[in-house]
C-alpha atoms as a PDB file:
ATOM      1  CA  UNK A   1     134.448  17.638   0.760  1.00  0.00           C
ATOM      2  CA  UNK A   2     136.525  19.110   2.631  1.00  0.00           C
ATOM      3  CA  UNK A   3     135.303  22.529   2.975  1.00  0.00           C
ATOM      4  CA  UNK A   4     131.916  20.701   3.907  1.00  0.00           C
ATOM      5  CA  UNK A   5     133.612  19.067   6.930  1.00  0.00           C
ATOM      6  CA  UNK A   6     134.616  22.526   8.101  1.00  0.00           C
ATOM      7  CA  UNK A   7     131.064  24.193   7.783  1.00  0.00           C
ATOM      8  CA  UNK A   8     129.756  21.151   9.688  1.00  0.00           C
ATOM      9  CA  UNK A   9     132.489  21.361  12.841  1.00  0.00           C
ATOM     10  CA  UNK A  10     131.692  24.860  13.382  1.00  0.00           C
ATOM     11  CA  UNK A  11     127.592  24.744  13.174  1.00  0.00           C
ATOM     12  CA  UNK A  12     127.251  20.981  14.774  1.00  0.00           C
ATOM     13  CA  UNK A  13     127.095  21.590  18.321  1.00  0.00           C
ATOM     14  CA  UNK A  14     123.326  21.924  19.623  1.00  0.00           C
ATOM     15  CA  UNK A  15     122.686  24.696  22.167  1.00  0.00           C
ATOM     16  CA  UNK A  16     119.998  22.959  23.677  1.00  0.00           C
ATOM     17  CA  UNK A  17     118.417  25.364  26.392  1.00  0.00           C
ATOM     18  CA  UNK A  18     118.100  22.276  28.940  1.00  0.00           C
ATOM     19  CA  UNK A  19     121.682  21.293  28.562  1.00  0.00           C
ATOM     20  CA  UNK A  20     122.686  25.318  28.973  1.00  0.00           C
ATOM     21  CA  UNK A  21     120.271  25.653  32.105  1.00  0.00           C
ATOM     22  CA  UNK A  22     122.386  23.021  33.442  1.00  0.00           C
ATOM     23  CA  UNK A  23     125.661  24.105  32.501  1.00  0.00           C
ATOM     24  CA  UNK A  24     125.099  27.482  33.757  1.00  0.00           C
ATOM     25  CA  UNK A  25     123.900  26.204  37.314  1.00  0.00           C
ATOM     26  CA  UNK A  26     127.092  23.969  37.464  1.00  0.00           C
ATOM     27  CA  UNK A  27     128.870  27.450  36.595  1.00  0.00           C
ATOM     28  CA  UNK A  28     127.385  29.593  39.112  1.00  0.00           C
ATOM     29  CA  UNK A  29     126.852  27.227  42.204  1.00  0.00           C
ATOM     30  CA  UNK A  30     130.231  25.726  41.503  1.00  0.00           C
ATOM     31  CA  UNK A  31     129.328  22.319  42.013  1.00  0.00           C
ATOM     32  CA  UNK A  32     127.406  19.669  39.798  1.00  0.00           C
ATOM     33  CA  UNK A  33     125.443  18.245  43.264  1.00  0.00           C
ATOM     34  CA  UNK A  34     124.435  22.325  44.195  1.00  0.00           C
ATOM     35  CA  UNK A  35     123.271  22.471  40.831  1.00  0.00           C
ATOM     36  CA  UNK A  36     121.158  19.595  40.358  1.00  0.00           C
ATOM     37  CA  UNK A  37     119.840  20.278  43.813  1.00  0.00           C
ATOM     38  CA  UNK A  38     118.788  24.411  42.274  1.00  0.00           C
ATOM     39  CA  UNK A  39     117.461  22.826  39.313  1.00  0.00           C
ATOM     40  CA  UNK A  40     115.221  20.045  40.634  1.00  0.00           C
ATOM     41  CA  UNK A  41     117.419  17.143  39.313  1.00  0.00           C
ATOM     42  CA  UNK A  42     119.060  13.909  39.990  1.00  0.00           C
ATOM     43  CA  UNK A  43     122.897  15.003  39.727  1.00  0.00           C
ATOM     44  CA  UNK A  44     123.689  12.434  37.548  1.00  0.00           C
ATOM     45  CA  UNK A  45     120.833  14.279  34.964  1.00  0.00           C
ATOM     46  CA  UNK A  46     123.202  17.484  35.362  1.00  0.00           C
ATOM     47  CA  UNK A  47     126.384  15.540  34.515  1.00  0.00           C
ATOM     48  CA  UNK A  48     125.202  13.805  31.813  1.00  0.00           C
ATOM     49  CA  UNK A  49     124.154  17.455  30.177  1.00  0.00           C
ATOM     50  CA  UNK A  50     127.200  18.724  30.195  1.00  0.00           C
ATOM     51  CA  UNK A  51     129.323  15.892  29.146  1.00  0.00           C
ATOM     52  CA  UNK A  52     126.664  16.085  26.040  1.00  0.00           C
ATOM     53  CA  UNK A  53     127.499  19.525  26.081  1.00  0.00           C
ATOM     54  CA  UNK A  54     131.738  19.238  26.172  1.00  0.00           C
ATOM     55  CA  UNK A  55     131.201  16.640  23.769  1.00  0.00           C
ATOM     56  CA  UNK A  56     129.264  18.525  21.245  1.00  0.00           C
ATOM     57  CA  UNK A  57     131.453  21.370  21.816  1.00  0.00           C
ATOM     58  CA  UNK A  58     134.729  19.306  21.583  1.00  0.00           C
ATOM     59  CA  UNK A  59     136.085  20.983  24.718  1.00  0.00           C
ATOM     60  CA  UNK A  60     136.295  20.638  28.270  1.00  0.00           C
ATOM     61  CA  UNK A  61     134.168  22.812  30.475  1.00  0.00           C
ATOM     62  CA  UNK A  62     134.982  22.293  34.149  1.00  0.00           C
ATOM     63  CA  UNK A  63     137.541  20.849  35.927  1.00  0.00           C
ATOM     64  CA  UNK A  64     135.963  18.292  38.436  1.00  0.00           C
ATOM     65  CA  UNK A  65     138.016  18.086  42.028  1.00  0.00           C
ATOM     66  CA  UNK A  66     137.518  17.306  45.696  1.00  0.00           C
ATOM     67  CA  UNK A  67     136.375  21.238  46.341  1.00  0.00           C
ATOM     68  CA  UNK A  68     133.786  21.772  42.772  1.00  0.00           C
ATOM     69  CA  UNK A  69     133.613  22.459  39.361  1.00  0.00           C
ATOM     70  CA  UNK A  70     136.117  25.209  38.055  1.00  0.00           C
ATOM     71  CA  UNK A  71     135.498  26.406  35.244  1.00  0.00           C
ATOM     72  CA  UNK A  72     137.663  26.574  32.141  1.00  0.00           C
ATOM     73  CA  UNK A  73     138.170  29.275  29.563  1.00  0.00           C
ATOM     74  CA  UNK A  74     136.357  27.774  27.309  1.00  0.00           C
ATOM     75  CA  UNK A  75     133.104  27.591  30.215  1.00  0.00           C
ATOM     76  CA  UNK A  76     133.857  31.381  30.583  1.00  0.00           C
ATOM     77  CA  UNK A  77     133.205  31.730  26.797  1.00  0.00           C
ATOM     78  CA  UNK A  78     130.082  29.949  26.436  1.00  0.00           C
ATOM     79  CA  UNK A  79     128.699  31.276  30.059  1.00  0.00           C
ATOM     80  CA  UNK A  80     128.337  34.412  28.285  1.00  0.00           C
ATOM     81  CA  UNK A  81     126.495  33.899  25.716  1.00  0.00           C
ATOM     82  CA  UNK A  82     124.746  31.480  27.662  1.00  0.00           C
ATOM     83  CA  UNK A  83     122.920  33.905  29.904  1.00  0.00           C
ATOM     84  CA  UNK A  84     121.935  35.883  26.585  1.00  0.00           C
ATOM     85  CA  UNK A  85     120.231  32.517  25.346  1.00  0.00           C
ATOM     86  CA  UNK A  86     118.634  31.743  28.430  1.00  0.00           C
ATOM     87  CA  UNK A  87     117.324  35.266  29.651  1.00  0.00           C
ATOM     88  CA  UNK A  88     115.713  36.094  25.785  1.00  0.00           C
ATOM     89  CA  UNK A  89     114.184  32.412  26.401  1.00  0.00           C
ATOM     90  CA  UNK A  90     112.666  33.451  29.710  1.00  0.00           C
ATOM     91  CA  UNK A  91     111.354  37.120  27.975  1.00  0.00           C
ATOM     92  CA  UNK A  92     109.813  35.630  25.090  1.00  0.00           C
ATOM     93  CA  UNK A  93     107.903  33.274  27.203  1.00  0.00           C
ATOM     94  CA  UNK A  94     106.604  36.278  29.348  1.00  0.00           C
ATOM     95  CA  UNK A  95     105.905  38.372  26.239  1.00  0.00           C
ATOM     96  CA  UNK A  96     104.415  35.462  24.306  1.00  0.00           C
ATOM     97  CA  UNK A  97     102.341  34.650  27.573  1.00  0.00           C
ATOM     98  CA  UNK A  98     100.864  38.115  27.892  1.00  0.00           C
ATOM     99  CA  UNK A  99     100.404  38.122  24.188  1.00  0.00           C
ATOM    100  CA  UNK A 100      98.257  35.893  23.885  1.00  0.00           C
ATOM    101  CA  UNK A 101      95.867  36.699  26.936  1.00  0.00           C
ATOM    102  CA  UNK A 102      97.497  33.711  29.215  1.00  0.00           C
ATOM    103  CA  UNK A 103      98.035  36.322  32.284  1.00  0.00           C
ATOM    104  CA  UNK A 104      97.805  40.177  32.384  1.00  0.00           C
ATOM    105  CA  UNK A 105     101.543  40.480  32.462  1.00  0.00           C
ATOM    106  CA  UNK A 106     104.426  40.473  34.919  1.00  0.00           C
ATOM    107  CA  UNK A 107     107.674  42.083  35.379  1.00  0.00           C
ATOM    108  CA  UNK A 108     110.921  41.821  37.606  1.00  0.00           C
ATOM    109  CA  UNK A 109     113.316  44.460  38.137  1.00  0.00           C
ATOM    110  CA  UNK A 110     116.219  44.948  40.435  1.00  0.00           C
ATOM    111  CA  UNK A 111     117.017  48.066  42.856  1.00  0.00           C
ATOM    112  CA  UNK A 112     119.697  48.955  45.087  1.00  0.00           C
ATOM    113  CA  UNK A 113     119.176  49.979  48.694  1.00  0.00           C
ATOM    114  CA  UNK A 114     119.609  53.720  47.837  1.00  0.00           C
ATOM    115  CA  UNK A 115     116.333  53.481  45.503  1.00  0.00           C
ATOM    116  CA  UNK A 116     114.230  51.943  48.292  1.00  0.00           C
ATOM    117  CA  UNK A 117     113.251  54.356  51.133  1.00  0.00           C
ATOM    118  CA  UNK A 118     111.607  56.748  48.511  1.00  0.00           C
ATOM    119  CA  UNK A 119     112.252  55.937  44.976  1.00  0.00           C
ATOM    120  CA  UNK A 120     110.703  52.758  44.974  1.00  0.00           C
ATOM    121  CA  UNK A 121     107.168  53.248  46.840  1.00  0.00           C
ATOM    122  CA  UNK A 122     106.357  55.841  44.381  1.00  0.00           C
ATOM    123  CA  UNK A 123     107.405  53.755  41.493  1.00  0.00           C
ATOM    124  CA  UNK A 124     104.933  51.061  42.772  1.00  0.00           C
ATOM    125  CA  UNK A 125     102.513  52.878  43.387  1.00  0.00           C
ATOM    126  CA  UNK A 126     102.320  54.600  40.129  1.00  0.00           C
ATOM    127  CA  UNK A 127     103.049  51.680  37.886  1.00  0.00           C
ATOM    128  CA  UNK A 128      99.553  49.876  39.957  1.00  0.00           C
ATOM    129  CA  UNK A 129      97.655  53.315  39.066  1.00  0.00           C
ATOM    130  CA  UNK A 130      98.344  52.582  35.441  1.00  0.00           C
ATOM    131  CA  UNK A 131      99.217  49.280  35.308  1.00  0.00           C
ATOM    132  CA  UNK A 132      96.524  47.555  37.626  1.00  0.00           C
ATOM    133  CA  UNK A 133      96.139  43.868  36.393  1.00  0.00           C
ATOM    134  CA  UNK A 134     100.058  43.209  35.700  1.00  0.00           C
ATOM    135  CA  UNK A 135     102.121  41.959  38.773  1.00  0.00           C
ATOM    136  CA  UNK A 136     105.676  44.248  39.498  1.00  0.00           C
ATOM    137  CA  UNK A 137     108.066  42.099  40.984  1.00  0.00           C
ATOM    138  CA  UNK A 138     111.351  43.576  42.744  1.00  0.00           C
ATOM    139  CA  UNK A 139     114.333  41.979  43.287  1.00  0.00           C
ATOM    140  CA  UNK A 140     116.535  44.213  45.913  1.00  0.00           C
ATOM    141  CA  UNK A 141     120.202  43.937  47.082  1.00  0.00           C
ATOM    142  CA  UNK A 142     123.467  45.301  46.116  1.00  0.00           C
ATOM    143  CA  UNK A 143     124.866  45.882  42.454  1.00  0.00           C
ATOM    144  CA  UNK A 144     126.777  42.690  41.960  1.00  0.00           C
ATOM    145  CA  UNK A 145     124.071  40.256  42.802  1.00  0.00           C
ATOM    146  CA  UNK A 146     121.347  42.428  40.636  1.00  0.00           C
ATOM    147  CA  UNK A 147     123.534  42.481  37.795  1.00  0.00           C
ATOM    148  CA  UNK A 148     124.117  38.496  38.018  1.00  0.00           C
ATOM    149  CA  UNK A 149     120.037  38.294  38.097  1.00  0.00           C
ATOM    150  CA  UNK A 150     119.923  41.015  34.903  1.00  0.00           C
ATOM    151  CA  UNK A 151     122.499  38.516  32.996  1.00  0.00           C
ATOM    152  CA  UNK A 152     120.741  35.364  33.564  1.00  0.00           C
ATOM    153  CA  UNK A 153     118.025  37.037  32.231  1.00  0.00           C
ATOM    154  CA  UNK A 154     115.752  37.601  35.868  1.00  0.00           C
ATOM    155  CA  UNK A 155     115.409  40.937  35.745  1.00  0.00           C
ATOM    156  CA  UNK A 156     114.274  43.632  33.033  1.00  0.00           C
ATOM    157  CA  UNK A 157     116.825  46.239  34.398  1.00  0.00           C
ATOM    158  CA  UNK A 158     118.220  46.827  36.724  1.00  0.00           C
ATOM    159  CA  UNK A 159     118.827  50.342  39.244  1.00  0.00           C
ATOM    160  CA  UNK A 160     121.648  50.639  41.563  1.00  0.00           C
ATOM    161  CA  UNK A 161     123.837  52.857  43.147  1.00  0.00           C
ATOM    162  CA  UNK A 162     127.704  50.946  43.167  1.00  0.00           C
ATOM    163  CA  UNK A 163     131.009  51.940  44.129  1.00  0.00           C
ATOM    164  CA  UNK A 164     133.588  52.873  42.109  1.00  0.00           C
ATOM    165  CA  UNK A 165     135.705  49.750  42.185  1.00  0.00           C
ATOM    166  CA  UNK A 166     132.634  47.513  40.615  1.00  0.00           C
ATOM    167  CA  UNK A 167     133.060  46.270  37.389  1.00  0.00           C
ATOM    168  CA  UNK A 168     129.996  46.724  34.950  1.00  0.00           C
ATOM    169  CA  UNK A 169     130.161  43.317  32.877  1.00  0.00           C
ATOM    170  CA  UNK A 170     130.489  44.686  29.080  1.00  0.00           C
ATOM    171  CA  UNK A 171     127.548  42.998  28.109  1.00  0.00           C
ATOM    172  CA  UNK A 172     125.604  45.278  29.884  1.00  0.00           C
ATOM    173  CA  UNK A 173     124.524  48.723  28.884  1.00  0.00           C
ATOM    174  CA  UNK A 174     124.395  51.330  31.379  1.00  0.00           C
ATOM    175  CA  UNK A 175     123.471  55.037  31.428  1.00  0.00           C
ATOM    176  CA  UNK A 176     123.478  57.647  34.863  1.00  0.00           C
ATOM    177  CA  UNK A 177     120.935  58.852  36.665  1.00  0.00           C
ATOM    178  CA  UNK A 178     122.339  60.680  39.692  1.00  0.00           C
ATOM    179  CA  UNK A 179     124.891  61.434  42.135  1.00  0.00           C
ATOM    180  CA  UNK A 180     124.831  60.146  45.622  1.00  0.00           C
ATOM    181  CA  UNK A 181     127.456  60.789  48.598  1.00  0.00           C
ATOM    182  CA  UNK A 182     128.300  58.015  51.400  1.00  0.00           C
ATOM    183  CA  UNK A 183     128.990  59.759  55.106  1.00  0.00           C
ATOM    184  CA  UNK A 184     129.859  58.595  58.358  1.00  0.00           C
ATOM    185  CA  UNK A 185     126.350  58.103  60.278  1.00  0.00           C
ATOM    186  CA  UNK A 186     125.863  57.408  64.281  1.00  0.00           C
ATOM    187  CA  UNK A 187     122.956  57.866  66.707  1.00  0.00           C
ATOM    188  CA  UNK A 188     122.143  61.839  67.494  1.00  0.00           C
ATOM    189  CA  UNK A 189     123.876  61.614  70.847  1.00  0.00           C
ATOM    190  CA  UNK A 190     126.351  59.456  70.087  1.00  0.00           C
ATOM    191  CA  UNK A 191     129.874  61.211  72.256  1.00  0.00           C
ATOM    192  CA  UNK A 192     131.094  62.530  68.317  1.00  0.00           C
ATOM    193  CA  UNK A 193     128.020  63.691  67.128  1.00  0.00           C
ATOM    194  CA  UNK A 194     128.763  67.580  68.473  1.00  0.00           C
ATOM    195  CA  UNK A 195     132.691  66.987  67.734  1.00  0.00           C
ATOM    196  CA  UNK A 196     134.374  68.599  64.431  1.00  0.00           C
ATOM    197  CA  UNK A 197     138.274  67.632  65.518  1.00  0.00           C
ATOM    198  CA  UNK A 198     137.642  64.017  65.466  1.00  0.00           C
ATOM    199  CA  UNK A 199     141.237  61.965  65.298  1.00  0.00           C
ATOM    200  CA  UNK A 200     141.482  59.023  62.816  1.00  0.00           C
ATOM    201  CA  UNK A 201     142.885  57.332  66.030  1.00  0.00           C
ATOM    202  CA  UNK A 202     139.394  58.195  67.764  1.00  0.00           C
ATOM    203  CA  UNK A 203     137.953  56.551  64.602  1.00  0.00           C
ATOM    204  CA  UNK A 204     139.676  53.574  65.084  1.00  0.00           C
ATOM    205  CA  UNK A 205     138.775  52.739  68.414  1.00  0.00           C
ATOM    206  CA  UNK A 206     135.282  52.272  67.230  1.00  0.00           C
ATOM    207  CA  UNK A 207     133.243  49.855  66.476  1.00  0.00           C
ATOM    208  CA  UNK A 208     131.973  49.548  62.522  1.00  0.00           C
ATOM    209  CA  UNK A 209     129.143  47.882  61.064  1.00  0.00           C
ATOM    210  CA  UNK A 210     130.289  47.221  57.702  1.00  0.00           C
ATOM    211  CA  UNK A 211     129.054  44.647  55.064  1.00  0.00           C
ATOM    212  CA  UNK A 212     131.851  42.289  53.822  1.00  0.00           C
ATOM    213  CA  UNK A 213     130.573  41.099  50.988  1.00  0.00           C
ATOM    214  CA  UNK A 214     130.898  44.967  50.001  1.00  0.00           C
ATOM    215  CA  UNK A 215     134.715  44.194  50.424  1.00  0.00           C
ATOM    216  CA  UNK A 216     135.407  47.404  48.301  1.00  0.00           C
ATOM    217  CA  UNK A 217     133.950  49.616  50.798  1.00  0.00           C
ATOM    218  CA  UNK A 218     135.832  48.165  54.007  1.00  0.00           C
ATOM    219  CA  UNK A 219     139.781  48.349  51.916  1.00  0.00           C
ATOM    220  CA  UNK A 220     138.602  52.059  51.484  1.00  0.00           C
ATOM    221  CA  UNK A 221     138.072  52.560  55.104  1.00  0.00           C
ATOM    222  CA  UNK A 222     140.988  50.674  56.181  1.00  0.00           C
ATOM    223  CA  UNK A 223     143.249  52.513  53.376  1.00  0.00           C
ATOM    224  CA  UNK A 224     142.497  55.671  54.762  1.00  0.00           C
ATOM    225  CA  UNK A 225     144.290  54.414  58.117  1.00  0.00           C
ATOM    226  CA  UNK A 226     147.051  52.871  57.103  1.00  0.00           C
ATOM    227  CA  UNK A 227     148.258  55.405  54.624  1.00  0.00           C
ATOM    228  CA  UNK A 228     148.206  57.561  57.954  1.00  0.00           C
ATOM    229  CA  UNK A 229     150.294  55.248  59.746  1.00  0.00           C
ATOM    230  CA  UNK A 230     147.434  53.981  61.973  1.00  0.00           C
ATOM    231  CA  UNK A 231     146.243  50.630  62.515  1.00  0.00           C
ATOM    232  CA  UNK A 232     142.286  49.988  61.019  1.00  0.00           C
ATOM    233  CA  UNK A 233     139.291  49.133  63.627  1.00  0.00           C
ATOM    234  CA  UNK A 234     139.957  46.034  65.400  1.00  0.00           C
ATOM    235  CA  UNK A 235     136.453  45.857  66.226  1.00  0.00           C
ATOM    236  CA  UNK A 236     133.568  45.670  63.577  1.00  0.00           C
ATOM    237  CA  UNK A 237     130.305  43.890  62.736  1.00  0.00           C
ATOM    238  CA  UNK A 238     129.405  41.942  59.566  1.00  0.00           C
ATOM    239  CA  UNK A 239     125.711  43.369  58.882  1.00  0.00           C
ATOM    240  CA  UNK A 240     124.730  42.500  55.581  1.00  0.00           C
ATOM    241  CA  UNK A 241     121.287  44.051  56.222  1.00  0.00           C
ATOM    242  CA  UNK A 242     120.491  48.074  55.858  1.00  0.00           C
ATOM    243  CA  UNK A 243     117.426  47.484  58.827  1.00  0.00           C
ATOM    244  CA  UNK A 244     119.865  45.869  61.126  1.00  0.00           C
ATOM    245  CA  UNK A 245     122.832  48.477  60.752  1.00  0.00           C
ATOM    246  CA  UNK A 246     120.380  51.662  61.364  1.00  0.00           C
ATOM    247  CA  UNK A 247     119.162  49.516  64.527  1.00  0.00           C
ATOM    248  CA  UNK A 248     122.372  48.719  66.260  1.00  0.00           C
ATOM    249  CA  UNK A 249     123.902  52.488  65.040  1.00  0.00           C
ATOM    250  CA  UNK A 250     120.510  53.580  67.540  1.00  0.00           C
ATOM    251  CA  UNK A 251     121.327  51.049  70.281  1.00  0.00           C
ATOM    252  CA  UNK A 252     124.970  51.407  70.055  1.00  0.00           C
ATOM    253  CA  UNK A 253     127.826  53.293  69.841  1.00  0.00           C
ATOM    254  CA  UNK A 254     128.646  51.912  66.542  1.00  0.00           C
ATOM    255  CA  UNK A 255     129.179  53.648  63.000  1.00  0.00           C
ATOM    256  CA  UNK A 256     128.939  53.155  59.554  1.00  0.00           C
ATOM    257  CA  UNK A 257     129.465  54.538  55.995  1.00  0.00           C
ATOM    258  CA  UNK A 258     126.147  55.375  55.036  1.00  0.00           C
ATOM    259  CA  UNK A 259     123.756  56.905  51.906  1.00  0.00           C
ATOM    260  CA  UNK A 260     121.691  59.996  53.765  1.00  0.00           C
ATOM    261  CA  UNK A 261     119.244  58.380  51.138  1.00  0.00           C
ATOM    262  CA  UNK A 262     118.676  55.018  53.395  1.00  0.00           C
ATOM    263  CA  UNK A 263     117.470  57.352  56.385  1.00  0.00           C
ATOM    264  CA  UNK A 264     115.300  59.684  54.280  1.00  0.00           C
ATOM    265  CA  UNK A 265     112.107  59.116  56.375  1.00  0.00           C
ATOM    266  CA  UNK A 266     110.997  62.267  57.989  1.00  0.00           C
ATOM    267  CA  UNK A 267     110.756  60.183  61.278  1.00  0.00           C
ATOM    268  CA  UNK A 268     114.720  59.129  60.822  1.00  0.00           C
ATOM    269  CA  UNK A 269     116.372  62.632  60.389  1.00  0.00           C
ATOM    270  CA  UNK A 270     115.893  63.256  63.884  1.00  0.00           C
ATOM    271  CA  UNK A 271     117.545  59.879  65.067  1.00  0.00           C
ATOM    272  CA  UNK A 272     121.048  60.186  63.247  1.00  0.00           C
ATOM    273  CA  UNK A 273     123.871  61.877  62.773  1.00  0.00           C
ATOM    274  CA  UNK A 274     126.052  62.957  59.665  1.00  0.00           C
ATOM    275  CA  UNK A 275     129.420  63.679  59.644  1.00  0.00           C
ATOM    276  CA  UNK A 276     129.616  65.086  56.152  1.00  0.00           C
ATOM    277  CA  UNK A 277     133.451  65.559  54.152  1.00  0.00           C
ATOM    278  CA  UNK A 278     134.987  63.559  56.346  1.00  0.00           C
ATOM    279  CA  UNK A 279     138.152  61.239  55.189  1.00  0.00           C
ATOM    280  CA  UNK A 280     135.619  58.758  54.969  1.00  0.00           C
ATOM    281  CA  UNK A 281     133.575  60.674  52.527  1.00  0.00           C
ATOM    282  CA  UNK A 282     132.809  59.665  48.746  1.00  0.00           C
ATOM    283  CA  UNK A 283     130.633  59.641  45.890  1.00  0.00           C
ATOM    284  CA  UNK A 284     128.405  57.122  44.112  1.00  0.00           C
ATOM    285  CA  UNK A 285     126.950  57.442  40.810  1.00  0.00           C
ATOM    286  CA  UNK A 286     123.455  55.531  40.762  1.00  0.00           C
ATOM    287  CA  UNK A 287     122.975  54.003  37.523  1.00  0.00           C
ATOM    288  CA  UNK A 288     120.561  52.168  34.917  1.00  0.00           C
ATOM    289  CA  UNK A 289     121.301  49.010  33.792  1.00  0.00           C
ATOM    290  CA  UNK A 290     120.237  46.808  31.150  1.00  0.00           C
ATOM    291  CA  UNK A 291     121.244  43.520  28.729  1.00  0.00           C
ATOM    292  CA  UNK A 292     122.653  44.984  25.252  1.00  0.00           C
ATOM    293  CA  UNK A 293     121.454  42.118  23.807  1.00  0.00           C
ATOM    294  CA  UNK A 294     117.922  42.592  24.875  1.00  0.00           C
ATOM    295  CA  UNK A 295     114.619  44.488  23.484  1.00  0.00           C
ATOM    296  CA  UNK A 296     113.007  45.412  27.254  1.00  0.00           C
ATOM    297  CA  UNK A 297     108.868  44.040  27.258  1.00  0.00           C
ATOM    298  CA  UNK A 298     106.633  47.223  26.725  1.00  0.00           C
ATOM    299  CA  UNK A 299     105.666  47.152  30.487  1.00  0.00           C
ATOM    300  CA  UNK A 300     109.565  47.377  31.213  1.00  0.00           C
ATOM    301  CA  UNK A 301     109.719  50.012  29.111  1.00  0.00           C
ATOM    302  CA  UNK A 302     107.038  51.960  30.932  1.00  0.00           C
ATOM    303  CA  UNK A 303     108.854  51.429  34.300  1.00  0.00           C
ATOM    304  CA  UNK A 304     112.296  52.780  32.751  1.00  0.00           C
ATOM    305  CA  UNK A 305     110.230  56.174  32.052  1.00  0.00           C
ATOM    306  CA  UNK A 306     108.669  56.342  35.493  1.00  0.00           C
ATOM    307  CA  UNK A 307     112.082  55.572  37.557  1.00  0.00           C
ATOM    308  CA  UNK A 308     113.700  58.187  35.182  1.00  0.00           C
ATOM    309  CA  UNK A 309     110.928  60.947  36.335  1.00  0.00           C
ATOM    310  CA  UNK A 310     110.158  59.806  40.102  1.00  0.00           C
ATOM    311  CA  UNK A 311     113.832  59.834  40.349  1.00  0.00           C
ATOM    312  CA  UNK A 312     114.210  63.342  38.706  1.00  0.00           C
ATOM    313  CA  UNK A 313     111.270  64.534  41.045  1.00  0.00           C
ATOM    314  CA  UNK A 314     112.782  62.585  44.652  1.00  0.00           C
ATOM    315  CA  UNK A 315     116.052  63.557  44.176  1.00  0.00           C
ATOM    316  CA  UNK A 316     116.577  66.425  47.025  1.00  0.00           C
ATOM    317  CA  UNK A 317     119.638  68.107  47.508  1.00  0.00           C
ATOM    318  CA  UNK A 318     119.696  67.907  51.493  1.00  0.00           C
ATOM    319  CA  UNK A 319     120.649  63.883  50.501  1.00  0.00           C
ATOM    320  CA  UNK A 320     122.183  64.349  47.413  1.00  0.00           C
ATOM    321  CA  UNK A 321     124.920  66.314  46.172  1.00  0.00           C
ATOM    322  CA  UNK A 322     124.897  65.891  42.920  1.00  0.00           C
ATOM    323  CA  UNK A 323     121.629  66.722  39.900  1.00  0.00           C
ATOM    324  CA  UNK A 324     119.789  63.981  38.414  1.00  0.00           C
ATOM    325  CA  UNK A 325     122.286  63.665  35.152  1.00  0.00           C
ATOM    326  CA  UNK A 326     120.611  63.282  31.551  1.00  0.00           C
ATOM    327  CA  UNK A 327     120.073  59.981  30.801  1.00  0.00           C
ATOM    328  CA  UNK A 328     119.418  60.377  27.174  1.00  0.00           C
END
């Protein structure tokens, strides 16, 4: 009798994919009204799903205050394996969908900034060549917020280009494509664009456009003064858009820490300036991402083969220093 009990505490709880969907928006918007207002639901419809849920579970899930929902341990558990439930429920749908003649298919990747000047045009317009009746969706931004999308089960894969200090979530299988170096860009005639004995004190008295929420990048920068002894930029912009940074670098005096790859039109090269192996200087290693736990749709498969060979065919060494690495 007893042993019964025992097998019955551990398989009782239900994951029902309703009450998940609604524990997982309560985890990632960090409130149970921002959730029920991203799922299209009365708040009290979100609540009552995961008290149903911390119930089944016998454990608590968030703690409720005046400023959210914070998560417990035990939320960070089952948010895991969550977003495996939930994203092979979304694929199955799509696969199951196409299967059966419902639509002609559709798939959604992700891709970082570095893959979208020249990488990604190609890739579209190949994958409509073969592809013609199946709608490519792509999600772009940096490698955090892709990777969130790949987990909850958005995306099919994901291609990015991070910085060393990002954390890959272990869930996540990743393998390299390619090399990629950040330098300091400006305008052609900006006063240090014909300068090679440029002081980190001249450096300092500029203005940066930098993108905060790419906090990693901006302690680098302001590392590299104060282990010098020099105070970091007191003036700097928060542009959290690539179009907007190469606009005010043209208009202004301003810099930034830059992929050569994001000004790879022929009609750019002639507008900025590099100043390559600086201080500032560093490498990227653009990478392929993709859930563990997850058999990619044949169409996703297809687009994994022709990012692998546009990217083997784009990648020129006047913006990259490093070879397309062997991603098998």
């Amino acid at each position: 009798m007893k042993q019964s009990n025992l097998r019955a505490r551990f398989i009782k709880p239900s994951m029902d994919p309703r009450k998940l969907q609604h524990f997982l928006s309560v985890y990632d918007a960090g409130s149970f009204s921002r959730a029920a207002i991203q799922d299209g639901v009365s708040q009290q419809a979100v609540s009552k799903s995961v008290a149903k849920l911390e119930e089944a579970l016998g454990v608590k899930l968030f703690e409720r205050g005046a400023f959210g929902a914070e998560p417990t341990n035990f939320a960070q558990v089952l948010a895991r394996r969550a977003k495996v439930i939930a994203a092979e429920s979304r694929l199955a749908a799509a696969e199951i969908s196409a299967l059966r003649g419902a639509d002609k298919g559709y798939v959604r990747i992700g891709l970082s900034w570095s893959f979208i000047p020249r990488i990604a045009p190609i890739l579209v317009n190949h994958f409509r060549e073969r592809q013609p009746g199946v709608t490519l969706s792509i999600a772009t931004g940096d490698t955090r917020a892709l990777h969130d999308q790949l987990l909850r089960g958005e995306l099919e894969f994901v291609a990015s280009a991070p910085s060393p200090e990002v954390e890959i979530d272990d869930t996540l299988e990743t393998f390299e494509l390619f090399e990629e170096r950040d330098e300091l860009i400006m305008r052609k005639n900006h006063p240090f664009a014909d300068r090679v004995d440029i002081s980190l004190e001249e450096y300092s008295s500029q203005t940066w456009l930098v993108a905060m929420r790419l906090s990693e990048r901006w302690r680098r920068i302001c590392g590299i003064f104060l282990s010098s002894g020099i105070d970091p930029p007191a003036t700097y912009v928060d542009v959290d858009s690539i179009a907007l940074i190469k606009s005010l670098i043209l208009q202004s005096d301003g810099i930034a820490l830059f992929a050569k790859e994001l000004v790879a039109q022929p009609h750019e090269e002639k507008l900025f300036h590099f100043i390559e192996d600086s201080q500032f200087s560093f490498v990227r290693t653009a990478i392929f991402s993709t859930r563990k736990s997850s058999s990619p749709q044949p169409l996703a498969h297809s687009l994994r083969n022709d990012l692998i060979s546009i990217s083997r065919e784009a990648i020129d060494p006047h913006f990259h220093r490093g070879l397309l690495l062997n991603p098998m």
